[in-house]
Protein backbone atom coordinates (compact mmCIF):
# COMPACT_ATOMS: atom_id res chain seq x y z
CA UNK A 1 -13.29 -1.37 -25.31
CA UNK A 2 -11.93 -2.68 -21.82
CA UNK A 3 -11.15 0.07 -19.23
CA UNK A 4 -7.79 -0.73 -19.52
CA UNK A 5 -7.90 0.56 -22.72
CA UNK A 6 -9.73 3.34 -22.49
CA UNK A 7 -8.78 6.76 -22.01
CA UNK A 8 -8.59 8.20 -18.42
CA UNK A 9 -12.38 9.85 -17.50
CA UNK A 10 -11.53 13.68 -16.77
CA UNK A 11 -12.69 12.90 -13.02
CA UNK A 12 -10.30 10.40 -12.56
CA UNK A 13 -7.36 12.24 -13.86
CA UNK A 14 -8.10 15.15 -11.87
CA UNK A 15 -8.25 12.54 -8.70
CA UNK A 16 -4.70 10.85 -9.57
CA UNK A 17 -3.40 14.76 -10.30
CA UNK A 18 -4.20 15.72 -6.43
CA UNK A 19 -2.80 12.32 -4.84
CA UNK A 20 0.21 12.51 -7.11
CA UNK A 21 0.33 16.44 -5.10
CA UNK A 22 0.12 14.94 -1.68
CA UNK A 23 3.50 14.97 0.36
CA UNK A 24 5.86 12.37 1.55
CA UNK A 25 4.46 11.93 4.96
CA UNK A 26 1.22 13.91 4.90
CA UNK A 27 -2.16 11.96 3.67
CA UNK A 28 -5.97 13.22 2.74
CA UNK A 29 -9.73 11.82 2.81
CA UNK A 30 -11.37 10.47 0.10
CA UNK A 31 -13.04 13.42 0.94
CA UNK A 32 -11.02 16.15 1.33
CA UNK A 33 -9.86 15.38 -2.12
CA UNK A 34 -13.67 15.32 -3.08
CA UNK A 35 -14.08 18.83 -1.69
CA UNK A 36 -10.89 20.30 -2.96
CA UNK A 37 -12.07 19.38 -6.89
CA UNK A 38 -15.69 20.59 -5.55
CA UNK A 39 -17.22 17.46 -7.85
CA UNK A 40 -18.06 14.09 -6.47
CA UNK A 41 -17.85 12.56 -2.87
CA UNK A 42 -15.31 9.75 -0.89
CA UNK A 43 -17.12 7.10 -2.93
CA UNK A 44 -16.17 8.38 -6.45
CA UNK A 45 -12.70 9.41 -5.00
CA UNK A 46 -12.04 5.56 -3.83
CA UNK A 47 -13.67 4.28 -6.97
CA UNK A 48 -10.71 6.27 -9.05
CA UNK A 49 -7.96 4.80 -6.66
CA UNK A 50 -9.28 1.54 -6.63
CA UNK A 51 -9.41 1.42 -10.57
CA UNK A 52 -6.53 3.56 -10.92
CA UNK A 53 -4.50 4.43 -8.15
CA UNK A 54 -1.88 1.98 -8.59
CA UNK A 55 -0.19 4.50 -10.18
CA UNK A 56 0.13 7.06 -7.51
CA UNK A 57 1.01 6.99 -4.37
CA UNK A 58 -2.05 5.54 -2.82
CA UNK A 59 -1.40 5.20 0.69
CA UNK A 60 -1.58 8.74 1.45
CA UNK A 61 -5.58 8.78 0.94
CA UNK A 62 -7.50 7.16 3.03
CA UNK A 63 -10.26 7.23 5.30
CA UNK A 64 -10.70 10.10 7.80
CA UNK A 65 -10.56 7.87 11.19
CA UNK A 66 -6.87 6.78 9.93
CA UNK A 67 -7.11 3.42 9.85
CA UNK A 68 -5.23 1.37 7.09
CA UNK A 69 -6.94 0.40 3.84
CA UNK A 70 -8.29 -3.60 4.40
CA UNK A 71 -5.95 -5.45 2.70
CA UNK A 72 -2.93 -3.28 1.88
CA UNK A 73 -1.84 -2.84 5.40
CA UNK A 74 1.74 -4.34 5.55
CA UNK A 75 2.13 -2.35 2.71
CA UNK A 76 0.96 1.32 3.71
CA UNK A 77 2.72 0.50 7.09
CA UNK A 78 5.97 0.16 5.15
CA UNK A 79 5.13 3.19 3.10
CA UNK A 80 3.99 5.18 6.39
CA UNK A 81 7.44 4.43 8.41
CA UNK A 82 9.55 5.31 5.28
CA UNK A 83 8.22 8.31 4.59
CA UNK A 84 7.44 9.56 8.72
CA UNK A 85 3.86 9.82 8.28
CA UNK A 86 2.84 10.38 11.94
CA UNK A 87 0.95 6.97 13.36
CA UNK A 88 -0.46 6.22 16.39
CA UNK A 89 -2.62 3.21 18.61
CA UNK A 90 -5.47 3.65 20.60
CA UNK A 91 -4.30 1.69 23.05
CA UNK A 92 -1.28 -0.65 23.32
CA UNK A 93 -2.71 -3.89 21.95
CA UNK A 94 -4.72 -1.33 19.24
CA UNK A 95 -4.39 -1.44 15.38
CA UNK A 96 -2.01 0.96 13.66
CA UNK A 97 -3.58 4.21 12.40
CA UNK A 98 -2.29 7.34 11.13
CA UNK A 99 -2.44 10.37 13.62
CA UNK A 100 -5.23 13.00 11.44
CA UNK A 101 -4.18 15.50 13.28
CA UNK A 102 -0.83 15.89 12.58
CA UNK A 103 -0.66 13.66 9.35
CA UNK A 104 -3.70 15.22 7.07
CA UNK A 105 -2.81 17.86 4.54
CA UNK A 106 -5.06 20.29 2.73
CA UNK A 107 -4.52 21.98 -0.44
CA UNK A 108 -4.52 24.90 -1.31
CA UNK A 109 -5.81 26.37 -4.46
């Protein structure tokens, strides 16, 4: 049976449950979302959103230095501008990233 045709591992379901949580405008870390379900790490987080996070909004996890996932930038910078998430440059010739401080949201309970 492919993956696509399985069903959806209990981890994973939890994961997509939690991004599908996360604010227009806010974001969290692979591993806050890891420490929130208290199971797994980042790595198992962004395995789930790279198999299955199409589905969800995606853009709003990410790394915890802010910068945009490789490849999808254009499109989380569209998402990010739309929604307000709070961004920021290093400098003025600096990539995009999105401000942590004001941008990251934890759950609770």
């Amino acid at each position: 049976m492919s993956a696509a045709n399985s069903p959806l591992p209990d981890y994973a379901e939890r994961v997509l449950n939690v991004v599908d949580r996360i604010p227009p405008g806010r974001v969290m870390t692979y591993g806050d979302i890891a420490e929130y379900l208290g199971a797994g790490g980042p790595r198992q987080v962004g395995r789930v959103m790279s198999l299955w996070g199409g589905a969800v909004p995606w853009w709003r996890v990410m790394r915890a230095d802010g910068s945009l996932l490789p490849g999808h930038q254009p499109q989380a910078l569209a998402h990010y501008r739309r929604e307000g998430t709070p961004l920021r440059r290093a400098d003025a010739e600096g990539p995009v990233r999105v401000d942590m401080a004001r941008a990251r949201w934890l759950m609770n309970g």
